[in-house]
N, C-alpha and C. Protein backbone atom coordinates (compact mmCIF):
# COMPACT_ATOMS: atom_id res chain seq x y z
N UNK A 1 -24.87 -14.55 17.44
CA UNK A 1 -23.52 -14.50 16.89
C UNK A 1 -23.05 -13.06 16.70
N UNK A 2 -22.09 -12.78 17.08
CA UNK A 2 -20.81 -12.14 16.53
C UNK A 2 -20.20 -11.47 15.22
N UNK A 3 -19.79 -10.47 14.46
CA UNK A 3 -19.56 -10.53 13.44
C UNK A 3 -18.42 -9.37 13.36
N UNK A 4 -17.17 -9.35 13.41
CA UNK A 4 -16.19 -8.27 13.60
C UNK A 4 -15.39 -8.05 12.50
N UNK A 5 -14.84 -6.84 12.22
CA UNK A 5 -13.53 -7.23 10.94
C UNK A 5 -12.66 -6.53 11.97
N UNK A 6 -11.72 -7.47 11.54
CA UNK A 6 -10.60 -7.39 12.89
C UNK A 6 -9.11 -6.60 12.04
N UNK A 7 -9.02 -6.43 10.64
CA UNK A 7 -8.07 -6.37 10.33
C UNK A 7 -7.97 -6.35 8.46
N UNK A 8 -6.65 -5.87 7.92
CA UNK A 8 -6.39 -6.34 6.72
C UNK A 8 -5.22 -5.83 6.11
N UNK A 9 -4.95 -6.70 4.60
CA UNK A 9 -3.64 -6.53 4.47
C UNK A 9 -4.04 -6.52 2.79
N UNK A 10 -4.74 -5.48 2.38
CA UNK A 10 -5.30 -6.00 1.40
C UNK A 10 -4.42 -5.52 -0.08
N UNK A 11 -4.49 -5.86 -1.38
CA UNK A 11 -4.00 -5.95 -2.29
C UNK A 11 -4.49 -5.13 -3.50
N UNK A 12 -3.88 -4.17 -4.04
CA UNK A 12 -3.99 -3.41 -5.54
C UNK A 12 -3.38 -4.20 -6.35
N UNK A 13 -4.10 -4.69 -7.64
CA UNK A 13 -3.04 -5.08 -8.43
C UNK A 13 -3.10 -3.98 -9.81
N UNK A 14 -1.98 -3.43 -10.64
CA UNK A 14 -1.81 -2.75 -11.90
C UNK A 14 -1.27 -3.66 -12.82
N UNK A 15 -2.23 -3.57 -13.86
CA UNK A 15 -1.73 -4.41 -14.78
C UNK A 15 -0.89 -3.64 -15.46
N UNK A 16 -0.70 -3.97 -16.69
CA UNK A 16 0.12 -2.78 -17.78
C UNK A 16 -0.44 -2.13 -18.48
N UNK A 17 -1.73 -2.26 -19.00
CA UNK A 17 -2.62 -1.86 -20.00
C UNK A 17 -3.34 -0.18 -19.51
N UNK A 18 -2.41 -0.04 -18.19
CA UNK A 18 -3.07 1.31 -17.27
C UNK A 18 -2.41 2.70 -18.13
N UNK A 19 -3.18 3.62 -17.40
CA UNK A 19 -2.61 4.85 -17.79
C UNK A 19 -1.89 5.19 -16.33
N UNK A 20 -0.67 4.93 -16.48
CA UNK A 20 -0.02 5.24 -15.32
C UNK A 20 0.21 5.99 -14.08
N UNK A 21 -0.55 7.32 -14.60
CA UNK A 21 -0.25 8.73 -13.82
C UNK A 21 -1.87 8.19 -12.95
N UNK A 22 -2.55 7.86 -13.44
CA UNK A 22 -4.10 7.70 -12.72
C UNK A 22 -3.75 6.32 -11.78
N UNK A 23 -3.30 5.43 -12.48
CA UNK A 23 -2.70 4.35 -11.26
C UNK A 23 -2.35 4.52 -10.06
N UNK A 24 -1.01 5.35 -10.97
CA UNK A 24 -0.22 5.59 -9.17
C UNK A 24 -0.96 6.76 -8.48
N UNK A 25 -1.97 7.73 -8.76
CA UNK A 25 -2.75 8.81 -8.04
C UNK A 25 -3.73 7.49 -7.02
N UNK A 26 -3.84 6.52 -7.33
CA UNK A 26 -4.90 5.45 -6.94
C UNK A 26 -4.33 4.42 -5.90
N UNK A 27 -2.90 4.11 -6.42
CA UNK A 27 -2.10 3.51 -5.72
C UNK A 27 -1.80 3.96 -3.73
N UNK A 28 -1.61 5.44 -4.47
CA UNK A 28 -1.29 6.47 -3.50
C UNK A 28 -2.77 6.72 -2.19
N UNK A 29 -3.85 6.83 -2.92
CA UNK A 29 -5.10 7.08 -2.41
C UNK A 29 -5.18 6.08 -1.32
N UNK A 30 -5.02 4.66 -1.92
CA UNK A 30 -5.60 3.46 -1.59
C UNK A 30 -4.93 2.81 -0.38
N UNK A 31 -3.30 3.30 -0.09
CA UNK A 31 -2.43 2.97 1.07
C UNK A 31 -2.48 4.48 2.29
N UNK A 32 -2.07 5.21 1.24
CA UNK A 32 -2.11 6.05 2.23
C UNK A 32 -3.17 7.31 2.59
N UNK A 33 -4.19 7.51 1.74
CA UNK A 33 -5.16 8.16 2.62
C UNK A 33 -5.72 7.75 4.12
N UNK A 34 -5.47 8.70 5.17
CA UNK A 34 -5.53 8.51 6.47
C UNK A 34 -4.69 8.19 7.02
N UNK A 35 -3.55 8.19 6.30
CA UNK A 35 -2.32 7.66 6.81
C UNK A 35 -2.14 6.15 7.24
N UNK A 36 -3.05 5.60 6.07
CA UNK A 36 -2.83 4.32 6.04
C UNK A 36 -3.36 3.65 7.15
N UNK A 37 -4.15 4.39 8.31
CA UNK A 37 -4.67 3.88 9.50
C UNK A 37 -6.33 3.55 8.96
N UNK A 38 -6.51 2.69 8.02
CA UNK A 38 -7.74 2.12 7.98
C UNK A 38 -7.55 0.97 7.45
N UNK A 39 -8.53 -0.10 8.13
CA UNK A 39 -8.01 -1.36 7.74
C UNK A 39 -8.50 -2.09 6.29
N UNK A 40 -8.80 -1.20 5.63
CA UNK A 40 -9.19 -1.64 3.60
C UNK A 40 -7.95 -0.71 3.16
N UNK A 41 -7.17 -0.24 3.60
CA UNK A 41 -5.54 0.24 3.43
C UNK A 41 -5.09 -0.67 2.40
N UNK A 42 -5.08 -0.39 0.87
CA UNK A 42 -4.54 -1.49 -0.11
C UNK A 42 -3.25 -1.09 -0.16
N UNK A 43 -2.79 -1.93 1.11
CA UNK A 43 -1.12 -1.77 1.41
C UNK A 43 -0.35 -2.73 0.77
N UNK A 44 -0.57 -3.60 -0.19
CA UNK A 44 0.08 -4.58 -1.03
C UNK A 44 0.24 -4.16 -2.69
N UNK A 45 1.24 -3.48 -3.36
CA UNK A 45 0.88 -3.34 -4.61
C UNK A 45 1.60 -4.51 -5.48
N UNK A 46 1.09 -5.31 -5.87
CA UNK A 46 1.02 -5.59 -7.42
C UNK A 46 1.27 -4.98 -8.88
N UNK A 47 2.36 -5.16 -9.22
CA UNK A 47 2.56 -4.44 -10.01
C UNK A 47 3.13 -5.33 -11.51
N UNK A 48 2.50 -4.98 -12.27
CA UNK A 48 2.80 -5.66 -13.65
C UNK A 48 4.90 -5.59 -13.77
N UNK A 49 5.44 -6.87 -14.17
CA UNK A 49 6.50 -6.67 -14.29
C UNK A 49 7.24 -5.54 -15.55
N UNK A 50 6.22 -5.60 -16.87
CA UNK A 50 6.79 -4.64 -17.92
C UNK A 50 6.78 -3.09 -17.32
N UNK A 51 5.84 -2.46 -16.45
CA UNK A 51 5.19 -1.39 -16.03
C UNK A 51 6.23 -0.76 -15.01
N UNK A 52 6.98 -2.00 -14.24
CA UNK A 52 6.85 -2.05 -12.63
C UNK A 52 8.15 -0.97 -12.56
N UNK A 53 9.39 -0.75 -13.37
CA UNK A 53 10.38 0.49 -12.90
C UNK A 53 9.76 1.97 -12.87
N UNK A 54 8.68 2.16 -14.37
CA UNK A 54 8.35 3.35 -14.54
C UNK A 54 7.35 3.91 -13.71
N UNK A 55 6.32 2.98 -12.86
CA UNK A 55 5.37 2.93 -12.25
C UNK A 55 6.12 3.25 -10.55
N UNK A 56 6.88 2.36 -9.81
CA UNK A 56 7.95 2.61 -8.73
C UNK A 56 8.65 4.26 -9.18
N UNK A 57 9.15 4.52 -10.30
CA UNK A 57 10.10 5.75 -10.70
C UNK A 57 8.76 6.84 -9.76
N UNK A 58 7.64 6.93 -10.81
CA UNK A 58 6.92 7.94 -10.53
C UNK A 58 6.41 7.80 -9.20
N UNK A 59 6.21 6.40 -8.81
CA UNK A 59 5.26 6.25 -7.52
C UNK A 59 5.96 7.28 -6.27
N UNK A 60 7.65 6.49 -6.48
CA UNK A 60 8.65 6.60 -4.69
C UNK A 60 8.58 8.83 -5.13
N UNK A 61 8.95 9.12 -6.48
CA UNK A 61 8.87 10.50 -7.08
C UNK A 61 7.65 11.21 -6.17
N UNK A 62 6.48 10.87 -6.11
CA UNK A 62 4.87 11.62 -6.27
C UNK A 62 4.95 11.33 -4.47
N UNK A 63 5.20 10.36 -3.86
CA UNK A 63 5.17 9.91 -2.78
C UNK A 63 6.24 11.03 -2.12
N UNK A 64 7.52 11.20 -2.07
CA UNK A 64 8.08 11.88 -1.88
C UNK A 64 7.76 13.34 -1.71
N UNK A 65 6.92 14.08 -2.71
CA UNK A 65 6.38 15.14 -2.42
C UNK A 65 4.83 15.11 -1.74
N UNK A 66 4.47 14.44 -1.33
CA UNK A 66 3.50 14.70 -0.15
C UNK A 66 3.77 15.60 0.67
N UNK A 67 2.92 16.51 1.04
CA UNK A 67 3.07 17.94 2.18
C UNK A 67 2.32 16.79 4.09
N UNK A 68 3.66 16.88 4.13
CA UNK A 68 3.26 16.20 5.78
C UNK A 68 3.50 17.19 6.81
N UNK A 69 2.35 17.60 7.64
CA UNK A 69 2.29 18.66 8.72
C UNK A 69 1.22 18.54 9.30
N UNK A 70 1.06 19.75 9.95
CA UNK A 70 -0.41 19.69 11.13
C UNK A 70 -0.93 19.67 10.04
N UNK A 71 -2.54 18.92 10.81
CA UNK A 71 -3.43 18.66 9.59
C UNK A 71 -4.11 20.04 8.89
N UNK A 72 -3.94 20.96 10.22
CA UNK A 72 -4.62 22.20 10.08
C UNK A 72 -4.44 23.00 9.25
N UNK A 73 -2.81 22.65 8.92
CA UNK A 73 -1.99 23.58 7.95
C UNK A 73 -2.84 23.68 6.34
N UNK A 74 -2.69 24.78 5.74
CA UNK A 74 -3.09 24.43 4.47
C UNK A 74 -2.44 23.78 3.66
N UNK A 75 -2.53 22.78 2.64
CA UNK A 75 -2.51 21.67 1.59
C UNK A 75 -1.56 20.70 2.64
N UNK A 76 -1.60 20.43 3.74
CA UNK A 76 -1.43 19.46 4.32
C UNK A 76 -2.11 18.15 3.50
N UNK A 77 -1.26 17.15 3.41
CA UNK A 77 -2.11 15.71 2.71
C UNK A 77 -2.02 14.25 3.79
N UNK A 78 -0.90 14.55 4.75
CA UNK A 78 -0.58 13.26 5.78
C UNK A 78 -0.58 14.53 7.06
N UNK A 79 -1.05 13.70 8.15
CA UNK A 79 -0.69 14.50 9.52
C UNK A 79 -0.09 13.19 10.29
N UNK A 80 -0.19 13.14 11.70
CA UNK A 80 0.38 12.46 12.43
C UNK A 80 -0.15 10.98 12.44
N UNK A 81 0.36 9.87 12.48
CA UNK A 81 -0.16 8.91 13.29
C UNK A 81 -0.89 8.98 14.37
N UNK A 82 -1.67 8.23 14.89
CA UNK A 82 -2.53 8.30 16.31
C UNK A 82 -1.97 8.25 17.38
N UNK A 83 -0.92 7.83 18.19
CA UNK A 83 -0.54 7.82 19.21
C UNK A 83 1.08 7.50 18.69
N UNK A 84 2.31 7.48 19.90
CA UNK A 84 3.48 7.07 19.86
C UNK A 84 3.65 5.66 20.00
N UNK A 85 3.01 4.72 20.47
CA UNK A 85 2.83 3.13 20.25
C UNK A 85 2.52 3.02 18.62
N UNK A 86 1.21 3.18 18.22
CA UNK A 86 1.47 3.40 16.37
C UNK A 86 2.65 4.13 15.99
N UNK A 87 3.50 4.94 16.28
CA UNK A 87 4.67 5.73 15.50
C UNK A 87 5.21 4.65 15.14
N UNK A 88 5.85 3.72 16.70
CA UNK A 88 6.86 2.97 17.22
C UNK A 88 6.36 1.68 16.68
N UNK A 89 5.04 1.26 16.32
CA UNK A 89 5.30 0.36 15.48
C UNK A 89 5.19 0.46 13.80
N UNK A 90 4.77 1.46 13.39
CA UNK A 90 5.31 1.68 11.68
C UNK A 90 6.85 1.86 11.76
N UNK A 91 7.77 2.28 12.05
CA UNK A 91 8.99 2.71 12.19
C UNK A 91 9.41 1.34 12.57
N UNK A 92 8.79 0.28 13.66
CA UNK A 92 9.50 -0.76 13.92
C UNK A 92 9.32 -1.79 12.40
N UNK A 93 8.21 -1.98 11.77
CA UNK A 93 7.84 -2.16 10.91
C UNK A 93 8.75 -2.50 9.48
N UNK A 94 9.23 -1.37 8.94
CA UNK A 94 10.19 -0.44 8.46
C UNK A 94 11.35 -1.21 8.41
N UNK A 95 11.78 -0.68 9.57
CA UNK A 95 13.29 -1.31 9.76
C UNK A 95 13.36 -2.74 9.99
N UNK A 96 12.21 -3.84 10.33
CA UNK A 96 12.09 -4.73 10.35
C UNK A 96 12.47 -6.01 9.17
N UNK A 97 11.50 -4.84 7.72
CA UNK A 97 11.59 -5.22 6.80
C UNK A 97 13.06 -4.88 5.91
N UNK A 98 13.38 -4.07 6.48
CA UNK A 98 14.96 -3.67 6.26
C UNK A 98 15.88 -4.87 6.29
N UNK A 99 15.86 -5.03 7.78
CA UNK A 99 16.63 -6.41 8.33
C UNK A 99 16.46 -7.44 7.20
N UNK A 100 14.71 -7.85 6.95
CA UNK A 100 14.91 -9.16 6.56
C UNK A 100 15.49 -9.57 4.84
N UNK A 101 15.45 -8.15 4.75
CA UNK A 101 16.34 -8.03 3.52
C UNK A 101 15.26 -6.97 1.91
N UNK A 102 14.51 -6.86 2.09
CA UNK A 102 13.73 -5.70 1.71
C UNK A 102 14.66 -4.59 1.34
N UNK A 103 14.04 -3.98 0.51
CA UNK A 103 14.47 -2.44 0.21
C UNK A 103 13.44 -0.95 -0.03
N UNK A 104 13.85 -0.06 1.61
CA UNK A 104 12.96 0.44 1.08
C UNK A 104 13.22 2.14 0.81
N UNK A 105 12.09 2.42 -0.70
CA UNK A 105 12.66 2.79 -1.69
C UNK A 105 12.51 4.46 -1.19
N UNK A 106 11.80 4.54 -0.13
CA UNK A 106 11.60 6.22 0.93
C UNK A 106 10.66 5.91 2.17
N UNK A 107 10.84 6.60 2.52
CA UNK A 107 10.12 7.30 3.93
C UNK A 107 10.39 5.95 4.74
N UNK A 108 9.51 6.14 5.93
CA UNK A 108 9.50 5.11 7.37
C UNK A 108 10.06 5.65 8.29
N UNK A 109 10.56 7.40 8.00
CA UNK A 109 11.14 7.30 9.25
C UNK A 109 10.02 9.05 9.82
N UNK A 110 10.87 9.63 10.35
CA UNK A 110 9.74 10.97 11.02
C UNK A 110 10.66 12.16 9.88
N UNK A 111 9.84 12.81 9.17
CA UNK A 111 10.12 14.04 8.62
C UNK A 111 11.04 15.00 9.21
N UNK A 112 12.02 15.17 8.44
CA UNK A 112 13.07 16.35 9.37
C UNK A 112 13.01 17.65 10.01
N UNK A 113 11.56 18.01 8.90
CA UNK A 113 10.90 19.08 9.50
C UNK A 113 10.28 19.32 10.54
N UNK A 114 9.44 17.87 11.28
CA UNK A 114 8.65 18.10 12.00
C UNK A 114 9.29 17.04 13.43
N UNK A 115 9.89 18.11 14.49
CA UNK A 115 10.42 17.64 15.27
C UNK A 115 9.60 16.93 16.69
N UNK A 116 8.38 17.48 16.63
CA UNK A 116 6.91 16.54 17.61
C UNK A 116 5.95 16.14 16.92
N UNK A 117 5.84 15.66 17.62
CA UNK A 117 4.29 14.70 17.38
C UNK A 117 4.45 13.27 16.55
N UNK A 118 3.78 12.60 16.17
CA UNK A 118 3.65 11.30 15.92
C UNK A 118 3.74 10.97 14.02
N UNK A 119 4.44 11.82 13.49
CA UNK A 119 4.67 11.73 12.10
C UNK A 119 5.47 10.82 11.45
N UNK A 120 5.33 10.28 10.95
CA UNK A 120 6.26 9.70 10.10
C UNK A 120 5.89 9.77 8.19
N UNK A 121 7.20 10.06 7.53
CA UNK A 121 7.08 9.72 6.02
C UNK A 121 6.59 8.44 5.48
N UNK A 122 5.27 8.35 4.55
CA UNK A 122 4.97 7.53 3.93
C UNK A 122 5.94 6.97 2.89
N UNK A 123 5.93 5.19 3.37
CA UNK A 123 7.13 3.74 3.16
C UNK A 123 6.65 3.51 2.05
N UNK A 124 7.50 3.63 0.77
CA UNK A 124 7.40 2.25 0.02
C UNK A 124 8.58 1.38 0.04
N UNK A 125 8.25 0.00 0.08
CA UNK A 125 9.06 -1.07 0.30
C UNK A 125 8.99 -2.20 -0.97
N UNK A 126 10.18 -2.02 -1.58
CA UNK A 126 10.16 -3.24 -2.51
C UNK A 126 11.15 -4.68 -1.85
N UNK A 127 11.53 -5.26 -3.07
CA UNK A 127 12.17 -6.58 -2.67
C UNK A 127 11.81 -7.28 -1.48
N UNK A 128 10.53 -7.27 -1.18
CA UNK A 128 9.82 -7.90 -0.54
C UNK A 128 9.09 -9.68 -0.83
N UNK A 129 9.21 -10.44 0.06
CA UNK A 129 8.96 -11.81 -0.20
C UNK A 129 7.66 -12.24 0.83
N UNK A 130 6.74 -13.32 0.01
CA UNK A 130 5.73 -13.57 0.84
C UNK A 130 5.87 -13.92 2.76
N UNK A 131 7.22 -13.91 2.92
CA UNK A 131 7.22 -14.98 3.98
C UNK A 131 7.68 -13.96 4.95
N UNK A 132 7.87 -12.35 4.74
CA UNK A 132 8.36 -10.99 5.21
C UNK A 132 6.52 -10.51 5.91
N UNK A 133 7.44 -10.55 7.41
CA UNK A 133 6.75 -9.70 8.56
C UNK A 133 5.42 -8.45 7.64
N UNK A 134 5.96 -8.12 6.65
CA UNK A 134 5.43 -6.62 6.12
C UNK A 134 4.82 -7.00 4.82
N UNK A 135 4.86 -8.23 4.34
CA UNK A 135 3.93 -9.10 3.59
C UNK A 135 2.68 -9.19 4.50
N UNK A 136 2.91 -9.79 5.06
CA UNK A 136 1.60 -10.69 5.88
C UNK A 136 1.03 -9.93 7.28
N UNK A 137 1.68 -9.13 7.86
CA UNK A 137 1.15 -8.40 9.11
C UNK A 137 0.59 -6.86 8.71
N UNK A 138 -0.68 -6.44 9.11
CA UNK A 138 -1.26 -4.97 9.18
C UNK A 138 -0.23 -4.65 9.72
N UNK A 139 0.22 -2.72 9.11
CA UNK A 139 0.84 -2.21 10.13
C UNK A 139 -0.18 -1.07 10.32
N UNK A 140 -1.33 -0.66 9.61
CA UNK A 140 -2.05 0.62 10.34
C UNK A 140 -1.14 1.56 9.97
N UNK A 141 -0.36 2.25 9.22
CA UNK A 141 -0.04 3.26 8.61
C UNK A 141 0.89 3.29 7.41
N UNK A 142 1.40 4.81 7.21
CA UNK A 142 1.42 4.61 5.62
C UNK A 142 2.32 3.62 5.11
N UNK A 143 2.56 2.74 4.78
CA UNK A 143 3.56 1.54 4.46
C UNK A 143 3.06 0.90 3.60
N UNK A 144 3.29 0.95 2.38
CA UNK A 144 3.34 0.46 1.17
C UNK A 144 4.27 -0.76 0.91
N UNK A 145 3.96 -2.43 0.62
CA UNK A 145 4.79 -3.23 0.35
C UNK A 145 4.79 -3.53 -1.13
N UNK A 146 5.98 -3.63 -2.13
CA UNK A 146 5.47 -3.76 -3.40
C UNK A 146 5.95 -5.49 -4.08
N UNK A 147 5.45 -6.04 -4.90
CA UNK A 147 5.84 -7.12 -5.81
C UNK A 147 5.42 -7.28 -6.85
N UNK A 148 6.20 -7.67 -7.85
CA UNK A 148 5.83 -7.82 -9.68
C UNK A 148 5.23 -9.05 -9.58
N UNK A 149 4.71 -8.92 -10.60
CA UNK A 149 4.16 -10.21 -11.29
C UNK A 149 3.98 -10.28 -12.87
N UNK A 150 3.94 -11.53 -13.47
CA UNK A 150 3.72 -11.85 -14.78
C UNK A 150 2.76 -11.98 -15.08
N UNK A 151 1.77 -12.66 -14.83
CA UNK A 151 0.70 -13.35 -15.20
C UNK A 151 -0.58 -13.07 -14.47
N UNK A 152 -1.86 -12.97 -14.66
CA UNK A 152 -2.99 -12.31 -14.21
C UNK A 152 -3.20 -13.73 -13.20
N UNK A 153 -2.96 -15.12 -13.35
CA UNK A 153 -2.71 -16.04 -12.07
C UNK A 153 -1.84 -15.72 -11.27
N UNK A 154 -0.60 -15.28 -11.24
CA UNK A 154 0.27 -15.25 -10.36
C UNK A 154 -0.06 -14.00 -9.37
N UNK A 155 -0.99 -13.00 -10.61
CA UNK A 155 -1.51 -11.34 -9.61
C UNK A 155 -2.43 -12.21 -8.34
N UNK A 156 -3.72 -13.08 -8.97
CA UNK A 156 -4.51 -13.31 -8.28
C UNK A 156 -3.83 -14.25 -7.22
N UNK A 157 -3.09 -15.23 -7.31
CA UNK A 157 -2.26 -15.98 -6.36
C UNK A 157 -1.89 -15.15 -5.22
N UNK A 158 -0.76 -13.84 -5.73
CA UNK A 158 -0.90 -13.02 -4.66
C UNK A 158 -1.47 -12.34 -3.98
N UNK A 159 -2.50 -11.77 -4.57
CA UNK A 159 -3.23 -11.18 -3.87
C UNK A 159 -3.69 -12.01 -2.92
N UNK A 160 -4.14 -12.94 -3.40
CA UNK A 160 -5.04 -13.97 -2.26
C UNK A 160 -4.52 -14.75 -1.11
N UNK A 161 -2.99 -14.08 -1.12
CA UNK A 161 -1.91 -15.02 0.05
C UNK A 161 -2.06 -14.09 1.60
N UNK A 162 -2.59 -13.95 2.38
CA UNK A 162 -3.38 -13.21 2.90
C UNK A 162 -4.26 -13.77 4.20
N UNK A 163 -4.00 -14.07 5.64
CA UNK A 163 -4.94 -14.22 6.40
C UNK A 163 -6.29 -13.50 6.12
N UNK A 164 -6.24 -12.18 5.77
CA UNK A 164 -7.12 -11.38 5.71
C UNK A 164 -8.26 -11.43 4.66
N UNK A 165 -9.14 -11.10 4.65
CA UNK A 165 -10.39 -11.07 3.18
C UNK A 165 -10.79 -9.86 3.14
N UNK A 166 -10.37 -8.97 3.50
CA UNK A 166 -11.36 -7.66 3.93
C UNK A 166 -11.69 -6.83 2.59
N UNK A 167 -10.66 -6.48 1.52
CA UNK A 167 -11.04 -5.76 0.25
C UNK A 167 -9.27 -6.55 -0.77
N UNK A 168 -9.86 -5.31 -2.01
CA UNK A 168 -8.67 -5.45 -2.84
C UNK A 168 -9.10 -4.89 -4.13
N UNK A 169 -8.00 -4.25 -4.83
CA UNK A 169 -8.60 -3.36 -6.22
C UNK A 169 -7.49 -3.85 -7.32
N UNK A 170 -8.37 -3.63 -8.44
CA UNK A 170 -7.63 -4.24 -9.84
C UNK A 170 -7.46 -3.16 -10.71
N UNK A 171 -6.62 -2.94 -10.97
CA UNK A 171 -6.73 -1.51 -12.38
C UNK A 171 -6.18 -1.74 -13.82
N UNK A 172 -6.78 -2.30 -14.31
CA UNK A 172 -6.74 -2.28 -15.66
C UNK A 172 -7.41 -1.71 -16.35
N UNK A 173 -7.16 -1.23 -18.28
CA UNK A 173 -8.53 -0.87 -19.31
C UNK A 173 -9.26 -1.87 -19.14
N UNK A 174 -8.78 -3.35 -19.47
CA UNK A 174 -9.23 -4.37 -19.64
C UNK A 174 -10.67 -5.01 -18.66
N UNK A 175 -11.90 -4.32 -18.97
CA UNK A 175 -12.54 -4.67 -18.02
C UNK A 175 -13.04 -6.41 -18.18
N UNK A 176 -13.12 -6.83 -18.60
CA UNK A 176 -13.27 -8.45 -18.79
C UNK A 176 -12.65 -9.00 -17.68
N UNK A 177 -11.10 -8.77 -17.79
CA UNK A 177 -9.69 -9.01 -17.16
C UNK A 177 -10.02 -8.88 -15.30
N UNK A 178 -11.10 -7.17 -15.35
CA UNK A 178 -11.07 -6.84 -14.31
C UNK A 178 -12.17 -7.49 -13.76
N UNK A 179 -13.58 -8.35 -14.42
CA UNK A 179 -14.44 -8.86 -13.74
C UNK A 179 -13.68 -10.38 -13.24
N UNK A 180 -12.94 -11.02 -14.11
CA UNK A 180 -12.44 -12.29 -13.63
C UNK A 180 -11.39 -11.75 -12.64
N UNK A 181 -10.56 -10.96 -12.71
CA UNK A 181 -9.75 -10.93 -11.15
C UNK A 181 -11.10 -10.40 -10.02
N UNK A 182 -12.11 -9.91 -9.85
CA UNK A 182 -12.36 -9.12 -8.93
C UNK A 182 -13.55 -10.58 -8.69
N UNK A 183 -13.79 -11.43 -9.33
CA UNK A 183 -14.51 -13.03 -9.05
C UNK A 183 -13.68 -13.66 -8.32
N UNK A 184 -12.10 -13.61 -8.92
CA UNK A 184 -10.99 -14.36 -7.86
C UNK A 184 -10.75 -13.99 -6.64
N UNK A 185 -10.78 -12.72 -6.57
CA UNK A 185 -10.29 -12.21 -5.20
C UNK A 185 -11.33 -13.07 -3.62
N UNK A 186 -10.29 -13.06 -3.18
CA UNK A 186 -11.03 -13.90 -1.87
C UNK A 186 -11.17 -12.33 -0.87
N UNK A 187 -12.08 -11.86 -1.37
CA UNK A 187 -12.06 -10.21 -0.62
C UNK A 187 -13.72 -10.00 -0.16
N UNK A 188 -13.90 -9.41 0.62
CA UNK A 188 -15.45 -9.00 0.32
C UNK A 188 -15.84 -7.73 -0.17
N UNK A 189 -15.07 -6.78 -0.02
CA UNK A 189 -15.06 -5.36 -0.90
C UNK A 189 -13.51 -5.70 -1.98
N UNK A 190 -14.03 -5.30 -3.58
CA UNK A 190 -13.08 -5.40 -4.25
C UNK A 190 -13.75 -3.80 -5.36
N UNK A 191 -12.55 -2.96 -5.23
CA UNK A 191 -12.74 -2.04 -6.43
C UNK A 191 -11.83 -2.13 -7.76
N UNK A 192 -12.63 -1.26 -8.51
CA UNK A 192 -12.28 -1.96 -9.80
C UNK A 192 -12.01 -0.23 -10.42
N UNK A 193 -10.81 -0.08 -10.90
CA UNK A 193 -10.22 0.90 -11.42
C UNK A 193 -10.11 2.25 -10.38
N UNK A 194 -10.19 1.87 -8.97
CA UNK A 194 -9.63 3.06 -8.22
C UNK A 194 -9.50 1.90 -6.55
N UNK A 195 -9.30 3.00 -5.44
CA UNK A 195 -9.19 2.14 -4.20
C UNK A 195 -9.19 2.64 -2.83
């Protein structure tokens, strides 16, 4: 037999009980280090509904100042996508989720600065619904999809809506909180206060 991981679409959830600034440094880590081209990419955030403006304020804020250039450059933090087929599909991606009625809150498109190569600004996307292309499909780069939730069932519900099993991270103080979500998760790698 066979044994491949083909893929994933995996899920951060923040409760409220977080210290915010370490969240979203985690949030940030967890989608877009590598430019989001790895497939444990916790490209789904979860976000506590009391938390969820001040948490988005600072997130689309901190996201925004990312230094995107050659990688070579110094304090470079994003470089290019891998090829122009990956550009062309994060960017198709993007605007996809645009269409279906999404809002998204920066980036998806190529930096103004950098007129070659395969760059694009790291997406966050809210007003997003389970049944949205950018819910449920990998895109392999930086694209962040976001949704609130109430209830530590409704986190785990979502998280677990998902062809995929591949990972998923929980961040709360509350470690109790964090052993019963990280038992729920239908994941096989799940981290617990980073990602």
């Amino acid at each position: 037999p066979v044994s491949l991981e083909l893929g994933g679409k995996s899920p951060i959830i923040v409760f409220d009980d977080v210290e915010i600034d370490k969240a979203v440094e985690w949030t940030m880590f967890g989608c877009f280090w590598t430019n989001g081209q790895i497939c444990s990419a916790t490209s789904r955030l979860l976000v506590h509904e009391k938390i969820a403006d001040e948490f988005l304020d600072k997130l689309v804020k901190w996201t925004k100042n990312i230094k995107i250039s050659d990688p070579f450059e110094e304090g470079c933090r994003l470089g290019p996508v891998v090829s122009k087929g990956q550009y062309d599909r994060v960017v198709k991606f993007v605007s996809n989720a645009r269409k279906e009625g999404a809002t998204v809150l920066c980036g998806g498109a190529r930096p103004g600065h950098l007129k070659k190569g395969y760059f694009v600004e790291p997406a966050i996307i809210s007003n997003v619904t389970t049944s949205m292309e950018i819910w449920r499909d990998e895109v392999f780069g930086p694209v962040l999809c976001v949704k609130t939730f109430s209830t530590e069932d409704e986190a785990i519900q979502l998280a677990n809506d998902s062809q995929y099993g591949l990972a998923g991270a929980v961040l709360s103080n509350d470690l109790e909180r964090c052993d019963r979500v990280s038992k729920a998760f239908e994941a096989g790698i799940v981290w617990v206060n980073c990602s």
